[in-house]
N, C-alpha and C. Protein backbone atom coordinates (compact mmCIF):
# COMPACT_ATOMS: atom_id res chain seq x y z
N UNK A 1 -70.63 -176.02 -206.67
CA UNK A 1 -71.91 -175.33 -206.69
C UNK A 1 -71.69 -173.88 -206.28
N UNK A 2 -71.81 -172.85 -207.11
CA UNK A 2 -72.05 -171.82 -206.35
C UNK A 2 -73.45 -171.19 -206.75
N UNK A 3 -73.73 -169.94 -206.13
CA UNK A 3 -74.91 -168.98 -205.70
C UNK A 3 -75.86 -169.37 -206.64
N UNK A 4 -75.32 -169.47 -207.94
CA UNK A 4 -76.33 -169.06 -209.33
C UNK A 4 -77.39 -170.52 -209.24
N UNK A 5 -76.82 -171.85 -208.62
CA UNK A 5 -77.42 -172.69 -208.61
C UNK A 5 -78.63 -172.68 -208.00
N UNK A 6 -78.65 -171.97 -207.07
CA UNK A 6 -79.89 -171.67 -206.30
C UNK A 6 -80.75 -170.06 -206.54
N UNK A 7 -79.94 -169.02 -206.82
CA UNK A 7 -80.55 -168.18 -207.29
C UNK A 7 -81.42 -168.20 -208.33
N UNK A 8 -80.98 -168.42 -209.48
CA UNK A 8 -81.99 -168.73 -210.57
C UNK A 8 -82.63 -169.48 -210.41
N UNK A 9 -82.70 -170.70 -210.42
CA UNK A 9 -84.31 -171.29 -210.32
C UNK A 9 -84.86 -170.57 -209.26
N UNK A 10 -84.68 -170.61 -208.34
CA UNK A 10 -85.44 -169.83 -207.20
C UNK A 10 -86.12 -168.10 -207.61
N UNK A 11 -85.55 -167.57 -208.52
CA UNK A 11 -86.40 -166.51 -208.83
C UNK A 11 -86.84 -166.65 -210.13
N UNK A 12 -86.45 -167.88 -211.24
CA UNK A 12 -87.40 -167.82 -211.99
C UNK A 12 -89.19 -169.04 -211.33
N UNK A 13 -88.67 -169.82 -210.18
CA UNK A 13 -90.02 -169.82 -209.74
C UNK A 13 -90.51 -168.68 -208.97
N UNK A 14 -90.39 -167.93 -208.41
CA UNK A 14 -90.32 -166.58 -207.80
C UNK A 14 -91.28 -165.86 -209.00
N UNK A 15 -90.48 -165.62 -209.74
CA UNK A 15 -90.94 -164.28 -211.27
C UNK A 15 -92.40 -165.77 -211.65
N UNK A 16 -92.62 -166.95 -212.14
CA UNK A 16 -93.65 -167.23 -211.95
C UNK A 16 -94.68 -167.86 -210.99
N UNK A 17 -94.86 -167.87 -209.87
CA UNK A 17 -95.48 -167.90 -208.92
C UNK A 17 -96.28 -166.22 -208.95
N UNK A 18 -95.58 -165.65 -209.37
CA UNK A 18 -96.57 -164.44 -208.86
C UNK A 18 -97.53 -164.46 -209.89
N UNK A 19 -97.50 -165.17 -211.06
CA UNK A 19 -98.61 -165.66 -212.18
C UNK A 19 -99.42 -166.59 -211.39
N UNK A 20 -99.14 -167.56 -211.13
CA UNK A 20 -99.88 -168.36 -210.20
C UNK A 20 -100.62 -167.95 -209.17
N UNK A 21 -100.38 -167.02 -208.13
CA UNK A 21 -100.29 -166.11 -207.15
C UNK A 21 -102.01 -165.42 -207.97
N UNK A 22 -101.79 -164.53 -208.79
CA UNK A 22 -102.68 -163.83 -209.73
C UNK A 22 -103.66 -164.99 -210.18
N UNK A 23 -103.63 -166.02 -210.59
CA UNK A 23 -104.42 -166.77 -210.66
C UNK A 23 -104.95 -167.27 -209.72
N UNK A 24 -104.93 -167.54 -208.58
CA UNK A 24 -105.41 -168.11 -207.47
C UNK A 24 -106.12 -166.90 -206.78
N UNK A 25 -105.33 -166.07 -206.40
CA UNK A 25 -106.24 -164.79 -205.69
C UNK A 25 -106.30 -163.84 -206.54
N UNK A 26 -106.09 -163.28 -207.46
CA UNK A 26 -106.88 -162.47 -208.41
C UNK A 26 -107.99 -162.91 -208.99
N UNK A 27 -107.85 -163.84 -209.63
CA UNK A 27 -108.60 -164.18 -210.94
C UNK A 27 -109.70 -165.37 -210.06
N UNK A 28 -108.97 -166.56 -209.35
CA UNK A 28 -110.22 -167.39 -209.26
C UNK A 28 -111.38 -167.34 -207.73
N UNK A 29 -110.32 -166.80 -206.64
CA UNK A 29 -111.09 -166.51 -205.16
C UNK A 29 -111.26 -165.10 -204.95
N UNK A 30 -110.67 -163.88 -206.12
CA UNK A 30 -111.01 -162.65 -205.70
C UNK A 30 -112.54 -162.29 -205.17
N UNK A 31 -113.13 -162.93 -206.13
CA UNK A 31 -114.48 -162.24 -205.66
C UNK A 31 -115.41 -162.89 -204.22
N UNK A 32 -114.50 -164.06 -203.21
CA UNK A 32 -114.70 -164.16 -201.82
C UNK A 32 -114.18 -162.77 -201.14
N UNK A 33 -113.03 -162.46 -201.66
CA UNK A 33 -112.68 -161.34 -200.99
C UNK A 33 -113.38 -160.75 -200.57
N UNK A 34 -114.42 -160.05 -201.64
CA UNK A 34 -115.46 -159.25 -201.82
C UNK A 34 -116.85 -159.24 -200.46
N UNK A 35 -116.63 -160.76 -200.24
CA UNK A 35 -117.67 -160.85 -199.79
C UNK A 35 -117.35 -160.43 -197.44
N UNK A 36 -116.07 -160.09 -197.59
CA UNK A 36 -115.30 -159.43 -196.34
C UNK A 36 -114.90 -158.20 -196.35
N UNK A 37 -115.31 -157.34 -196.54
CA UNK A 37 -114.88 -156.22 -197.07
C UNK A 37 -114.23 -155.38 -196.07
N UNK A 38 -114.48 -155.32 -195.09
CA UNK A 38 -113.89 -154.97 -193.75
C UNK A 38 -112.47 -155.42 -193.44
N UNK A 39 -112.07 -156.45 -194.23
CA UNK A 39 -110.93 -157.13 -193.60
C UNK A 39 -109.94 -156.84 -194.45
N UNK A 40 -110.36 -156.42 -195.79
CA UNK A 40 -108.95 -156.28 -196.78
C UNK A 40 -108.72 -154.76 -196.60
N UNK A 41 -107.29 -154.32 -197.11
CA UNK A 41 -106.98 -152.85 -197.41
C UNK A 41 -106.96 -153.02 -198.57
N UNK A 42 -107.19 -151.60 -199.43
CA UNK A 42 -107.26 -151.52 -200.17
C UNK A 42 -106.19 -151.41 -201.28
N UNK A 43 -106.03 -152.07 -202.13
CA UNK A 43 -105.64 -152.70 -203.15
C UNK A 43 -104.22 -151.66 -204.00
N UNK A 44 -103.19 -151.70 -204.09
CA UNK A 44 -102.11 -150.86 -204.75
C UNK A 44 -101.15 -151.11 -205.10
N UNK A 45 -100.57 -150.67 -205.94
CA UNK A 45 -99.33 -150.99 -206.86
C UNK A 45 -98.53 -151.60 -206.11
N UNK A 46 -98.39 -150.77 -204.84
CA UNK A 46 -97.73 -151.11 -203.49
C UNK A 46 -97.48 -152.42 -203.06
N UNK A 47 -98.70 -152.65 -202.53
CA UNK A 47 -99.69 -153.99 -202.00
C UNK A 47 -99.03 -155.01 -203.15
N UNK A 48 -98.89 -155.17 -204.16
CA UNK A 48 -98.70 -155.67 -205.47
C UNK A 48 -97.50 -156.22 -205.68
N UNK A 49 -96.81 -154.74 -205.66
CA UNK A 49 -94.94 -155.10 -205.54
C UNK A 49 -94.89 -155.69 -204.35
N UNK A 50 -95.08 -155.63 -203.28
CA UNK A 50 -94.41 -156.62 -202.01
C UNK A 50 -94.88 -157.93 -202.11
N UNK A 51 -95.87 -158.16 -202.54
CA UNK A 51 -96.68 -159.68 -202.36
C UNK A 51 -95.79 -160.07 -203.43
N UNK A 52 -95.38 -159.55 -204.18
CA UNK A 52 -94.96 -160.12 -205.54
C UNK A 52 -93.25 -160.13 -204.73
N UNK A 53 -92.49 -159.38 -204.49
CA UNK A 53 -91.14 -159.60 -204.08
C UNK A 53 -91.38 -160.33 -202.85
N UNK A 54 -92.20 -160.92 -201.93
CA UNK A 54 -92.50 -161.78 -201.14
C UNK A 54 -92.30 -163.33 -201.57
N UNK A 55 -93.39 -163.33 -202.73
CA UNK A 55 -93.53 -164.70 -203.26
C UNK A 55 -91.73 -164.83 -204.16
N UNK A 56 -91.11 -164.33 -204.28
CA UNK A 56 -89.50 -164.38 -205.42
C UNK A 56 -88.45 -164.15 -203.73
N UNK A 57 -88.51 -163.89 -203.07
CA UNK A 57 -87.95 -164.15 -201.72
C UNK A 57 -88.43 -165.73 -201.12
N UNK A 58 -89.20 -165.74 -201.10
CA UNK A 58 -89.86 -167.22 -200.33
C UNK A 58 -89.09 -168.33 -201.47
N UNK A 59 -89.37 -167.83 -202.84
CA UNK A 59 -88.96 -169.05 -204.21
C UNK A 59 -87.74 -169.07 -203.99
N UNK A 60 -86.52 -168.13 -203.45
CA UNK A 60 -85.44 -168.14 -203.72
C UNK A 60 -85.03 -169.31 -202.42
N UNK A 61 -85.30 -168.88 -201.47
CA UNK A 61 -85.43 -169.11 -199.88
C UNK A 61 -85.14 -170.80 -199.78
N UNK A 62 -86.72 -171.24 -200.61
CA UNK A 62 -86.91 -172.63 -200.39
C UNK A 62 -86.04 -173.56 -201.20
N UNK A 63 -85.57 -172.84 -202.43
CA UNK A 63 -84.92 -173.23 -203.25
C UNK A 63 -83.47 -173.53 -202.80
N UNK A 64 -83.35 -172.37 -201.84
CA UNK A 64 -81.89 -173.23 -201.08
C UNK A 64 -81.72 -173.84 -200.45
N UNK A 65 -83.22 -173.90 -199.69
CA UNK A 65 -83.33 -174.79 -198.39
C UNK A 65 -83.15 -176.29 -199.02
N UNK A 66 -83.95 -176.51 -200.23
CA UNK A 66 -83.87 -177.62 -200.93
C UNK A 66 -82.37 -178.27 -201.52
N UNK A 67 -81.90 -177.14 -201.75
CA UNK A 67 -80.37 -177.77 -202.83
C UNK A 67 -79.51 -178.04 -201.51
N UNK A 68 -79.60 -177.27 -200.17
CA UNK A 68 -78.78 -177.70 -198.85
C UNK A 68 -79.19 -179.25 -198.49
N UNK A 69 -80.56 -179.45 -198.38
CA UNK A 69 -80.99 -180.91 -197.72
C UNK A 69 -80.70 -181.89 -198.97
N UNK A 70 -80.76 -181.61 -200.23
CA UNK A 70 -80.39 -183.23 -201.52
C UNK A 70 -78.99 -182.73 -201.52
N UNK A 71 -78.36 -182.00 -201.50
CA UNK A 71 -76.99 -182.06 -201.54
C UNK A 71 -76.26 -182.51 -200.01
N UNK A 72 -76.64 -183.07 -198.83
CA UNK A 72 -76.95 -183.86 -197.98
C UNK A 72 -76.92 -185.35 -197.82
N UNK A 73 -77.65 -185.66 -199.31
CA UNK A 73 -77.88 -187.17 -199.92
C UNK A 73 -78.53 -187.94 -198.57
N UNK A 74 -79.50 -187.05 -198.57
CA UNK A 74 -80.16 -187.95 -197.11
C UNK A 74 -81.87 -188.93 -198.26
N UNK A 75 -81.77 -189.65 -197.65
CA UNK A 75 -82.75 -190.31 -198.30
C UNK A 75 -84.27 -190.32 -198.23
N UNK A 76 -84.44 -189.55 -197.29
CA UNK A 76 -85.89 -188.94 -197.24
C UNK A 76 -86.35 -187.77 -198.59
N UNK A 77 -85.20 -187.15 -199.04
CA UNK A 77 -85.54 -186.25 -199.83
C UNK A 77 -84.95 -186.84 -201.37
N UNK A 78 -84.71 -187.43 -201.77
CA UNK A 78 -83.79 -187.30 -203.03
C UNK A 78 -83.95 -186.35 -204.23
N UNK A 79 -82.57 -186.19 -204.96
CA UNK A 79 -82.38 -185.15 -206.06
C UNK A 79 -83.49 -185.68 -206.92
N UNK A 80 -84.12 -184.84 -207.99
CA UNK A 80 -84.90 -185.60 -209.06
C UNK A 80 -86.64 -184.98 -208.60
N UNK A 81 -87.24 -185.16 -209.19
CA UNK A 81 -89.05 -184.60 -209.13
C UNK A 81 -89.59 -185.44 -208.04
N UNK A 82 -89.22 -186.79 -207.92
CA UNK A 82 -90.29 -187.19 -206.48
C UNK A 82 -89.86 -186.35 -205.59
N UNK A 83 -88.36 -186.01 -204.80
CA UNK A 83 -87.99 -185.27 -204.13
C UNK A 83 -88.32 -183.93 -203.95
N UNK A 84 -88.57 -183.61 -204.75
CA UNK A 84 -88.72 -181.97 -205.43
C UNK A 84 -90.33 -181.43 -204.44
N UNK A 85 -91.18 -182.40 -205.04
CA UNK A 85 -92.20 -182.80 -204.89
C UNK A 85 -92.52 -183.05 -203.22
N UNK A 86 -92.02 -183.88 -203.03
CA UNK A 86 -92.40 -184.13 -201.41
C UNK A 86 -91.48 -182.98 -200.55
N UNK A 87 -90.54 -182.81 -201.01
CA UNK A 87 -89.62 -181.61 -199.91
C UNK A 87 -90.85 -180.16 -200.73
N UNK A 88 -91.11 -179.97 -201.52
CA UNK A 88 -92.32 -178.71 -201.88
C UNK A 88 -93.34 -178.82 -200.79
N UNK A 89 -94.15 -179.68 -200.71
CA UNK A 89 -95.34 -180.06 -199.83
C UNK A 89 -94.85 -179.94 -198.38
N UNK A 90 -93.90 -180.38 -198.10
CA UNK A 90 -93.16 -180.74 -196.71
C UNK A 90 -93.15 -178.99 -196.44
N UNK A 91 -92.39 -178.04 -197.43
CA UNK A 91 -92.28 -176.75 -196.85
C UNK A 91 -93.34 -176.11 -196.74
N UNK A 92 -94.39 -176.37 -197.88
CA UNK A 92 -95.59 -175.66 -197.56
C UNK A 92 -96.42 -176.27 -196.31
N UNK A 93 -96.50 -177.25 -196.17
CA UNK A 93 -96.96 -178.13 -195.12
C UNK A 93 -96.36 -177.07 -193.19
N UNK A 94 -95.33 -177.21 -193.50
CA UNK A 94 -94.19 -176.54 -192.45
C UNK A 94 -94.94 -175.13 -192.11
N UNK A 95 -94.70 -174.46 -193.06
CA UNK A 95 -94.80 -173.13 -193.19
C UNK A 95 -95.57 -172.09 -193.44
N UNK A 96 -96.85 -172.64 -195.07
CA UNK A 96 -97.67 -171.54 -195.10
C UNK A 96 -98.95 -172.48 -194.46
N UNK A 97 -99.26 -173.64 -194.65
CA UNK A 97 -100.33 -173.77 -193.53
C UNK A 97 -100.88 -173.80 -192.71
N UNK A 98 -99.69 -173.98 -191.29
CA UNK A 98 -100.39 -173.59 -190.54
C UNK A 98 -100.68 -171.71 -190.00
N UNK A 99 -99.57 -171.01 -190.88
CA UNK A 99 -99.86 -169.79 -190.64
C UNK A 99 -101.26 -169.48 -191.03
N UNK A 100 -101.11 -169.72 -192.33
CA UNK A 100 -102.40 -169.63 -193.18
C UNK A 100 -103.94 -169.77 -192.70
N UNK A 101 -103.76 -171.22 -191.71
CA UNK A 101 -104.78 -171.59 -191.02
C UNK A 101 -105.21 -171.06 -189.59
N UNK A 102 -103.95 -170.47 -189.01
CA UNK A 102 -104.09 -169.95 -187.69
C UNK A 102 -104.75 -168.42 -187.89
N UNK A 103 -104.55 -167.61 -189.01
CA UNK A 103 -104.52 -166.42 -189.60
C UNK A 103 -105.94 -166.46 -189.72
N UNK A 104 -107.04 -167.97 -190.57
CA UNK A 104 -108.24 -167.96 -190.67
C UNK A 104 -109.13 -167.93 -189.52
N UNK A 105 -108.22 -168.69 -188.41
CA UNK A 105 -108.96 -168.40 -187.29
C UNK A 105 -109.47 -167.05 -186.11
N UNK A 106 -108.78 -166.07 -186.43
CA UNK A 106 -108.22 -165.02 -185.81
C UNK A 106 -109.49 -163.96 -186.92
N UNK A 107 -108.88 -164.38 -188.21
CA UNK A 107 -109.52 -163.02 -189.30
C UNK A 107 -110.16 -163.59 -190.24
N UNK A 108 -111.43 -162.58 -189.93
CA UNK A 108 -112.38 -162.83 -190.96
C UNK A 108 -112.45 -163.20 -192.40
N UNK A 109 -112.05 -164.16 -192.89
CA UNK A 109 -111.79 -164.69 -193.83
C UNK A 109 -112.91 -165.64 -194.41
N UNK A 110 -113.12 -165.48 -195.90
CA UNK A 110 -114.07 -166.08 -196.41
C UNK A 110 -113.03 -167.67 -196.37
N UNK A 111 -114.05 -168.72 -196.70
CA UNK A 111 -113.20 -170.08 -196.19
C UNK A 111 -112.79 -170.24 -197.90
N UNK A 112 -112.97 -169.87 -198.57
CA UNK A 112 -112.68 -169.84 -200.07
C UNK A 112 -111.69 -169.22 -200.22
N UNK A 113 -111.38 -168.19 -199.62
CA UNK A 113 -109.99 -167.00 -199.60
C UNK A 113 -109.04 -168.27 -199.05
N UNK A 114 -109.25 -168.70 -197.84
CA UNK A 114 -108.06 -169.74 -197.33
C UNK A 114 -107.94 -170.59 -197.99
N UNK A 115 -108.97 -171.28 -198.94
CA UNK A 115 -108.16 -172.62 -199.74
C UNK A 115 -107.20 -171.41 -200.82
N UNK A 116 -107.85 -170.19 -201.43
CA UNK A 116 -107.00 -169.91 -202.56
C UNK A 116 -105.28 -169.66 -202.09
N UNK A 117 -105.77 -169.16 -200.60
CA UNK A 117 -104.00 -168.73 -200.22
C UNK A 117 -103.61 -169.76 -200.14
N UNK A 118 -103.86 -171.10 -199.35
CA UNK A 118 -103.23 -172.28 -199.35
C UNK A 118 -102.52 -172.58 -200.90
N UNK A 119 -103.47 -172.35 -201.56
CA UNK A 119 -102.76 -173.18 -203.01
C UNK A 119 -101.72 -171.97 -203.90
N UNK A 120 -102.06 -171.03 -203.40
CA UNK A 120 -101.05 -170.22 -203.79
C UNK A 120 -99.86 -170.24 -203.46
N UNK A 121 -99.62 -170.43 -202.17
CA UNK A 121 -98.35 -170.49 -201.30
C UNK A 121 -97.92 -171.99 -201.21
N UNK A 122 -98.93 -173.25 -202.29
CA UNK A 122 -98.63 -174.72 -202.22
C UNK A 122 -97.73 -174.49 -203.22
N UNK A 123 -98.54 -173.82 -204.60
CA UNK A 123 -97.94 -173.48 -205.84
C UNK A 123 -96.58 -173.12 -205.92
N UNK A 124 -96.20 -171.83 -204.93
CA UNK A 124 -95.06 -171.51 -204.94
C UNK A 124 -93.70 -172.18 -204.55
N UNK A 125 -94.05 -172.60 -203.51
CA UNK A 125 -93.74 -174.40 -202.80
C UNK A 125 -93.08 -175.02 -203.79
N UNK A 126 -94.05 -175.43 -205.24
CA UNK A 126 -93.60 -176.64 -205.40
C UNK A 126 -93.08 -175.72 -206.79
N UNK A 127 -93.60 -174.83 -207.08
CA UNK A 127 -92.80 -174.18 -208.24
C UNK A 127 -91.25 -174.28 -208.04
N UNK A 128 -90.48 -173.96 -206.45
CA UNK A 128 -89.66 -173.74 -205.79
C UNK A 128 -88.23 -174.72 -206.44
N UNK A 129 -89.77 -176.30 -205.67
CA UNK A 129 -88.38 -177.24 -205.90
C UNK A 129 -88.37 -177.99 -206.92
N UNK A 130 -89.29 -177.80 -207.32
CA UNK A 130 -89.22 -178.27 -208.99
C UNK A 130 -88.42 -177.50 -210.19
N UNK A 131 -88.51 -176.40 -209.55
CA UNK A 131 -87.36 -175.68 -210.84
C UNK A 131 -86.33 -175.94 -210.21
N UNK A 132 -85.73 -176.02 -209.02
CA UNK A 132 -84.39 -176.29 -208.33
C UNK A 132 -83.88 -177.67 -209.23
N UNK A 133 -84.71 -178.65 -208.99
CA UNK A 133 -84.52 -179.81 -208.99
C UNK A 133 -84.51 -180.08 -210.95
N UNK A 134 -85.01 -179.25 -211.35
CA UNK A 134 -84.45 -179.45 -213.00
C UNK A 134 -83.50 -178.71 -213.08
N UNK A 135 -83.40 -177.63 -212.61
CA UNK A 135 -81.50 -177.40 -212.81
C UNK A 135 -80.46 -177.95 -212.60
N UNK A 136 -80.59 -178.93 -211.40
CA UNK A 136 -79.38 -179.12 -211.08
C UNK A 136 -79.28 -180.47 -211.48
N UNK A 137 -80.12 -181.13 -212.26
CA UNK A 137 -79.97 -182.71 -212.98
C UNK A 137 -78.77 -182.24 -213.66
């Protein structure tokens, strides 16, 4: 196994998650945003590129975290889509929820904004190990 096994899938879920990403908080909870206006900055190419090289860092990230634990052969996780699947949920579970949720408590957040980030950062999750996990069949 070397690098490429985990690099590529991990940034081609990366390169689409940030479609997903755009669909979840652009397109379907943007306009909760709206309804906080105090709490967001305002919006830029900037803002754009990092969220976007954020979400292709996190895809790459989990993607190795994943090919380290099934290449392991531990039986909680196995190689193949159930695995893929439950180690996806398990990281988002781990990682962006409870940030996600501690973050709602603190900042003014419409409760519609938090399900969209949840499923954005579920999405990316499972985009992660599901492309891992068809490469390396």
């Amino acid at each position: 196994m070397n690098g490429w096994h985990v690099l590529l899938p991990g940034l081609v879920a990366g390169i689409v998650s940030i479609f997903t990403s755009w669909f979840w908080m652009g397109f379907l909870f943007h306009r909760f945003q709206q309804l906080t206006p105090n709490t967001w900055r305002r919006e830029s190419g900037t803002s754009y590129a990092l969220s976007s090289a954020l979400h292709i860092v996190a895809a790459i990230g989990i993607a190795a975290l994943f090919t380290i634990v099934t290449r392991a052969h531990t039986p909680h996780f196995p190689m193949g889509l159930h695995g893929a699947l439950l180690f996806g949920f398990v990281c988002w579970g781990v990682f962006a929820l409870p940030i996600i949720l501690e973050g709602a408590v603190f900042i003014n957040l419409h409760p519609l904004v938090v399900v969209g980030r949840l499923l954005d950062w579920l999405s990316t999750s499972l985009l992660a190990t599901v492309a891992t996990a068809l490469w390396l069949r």
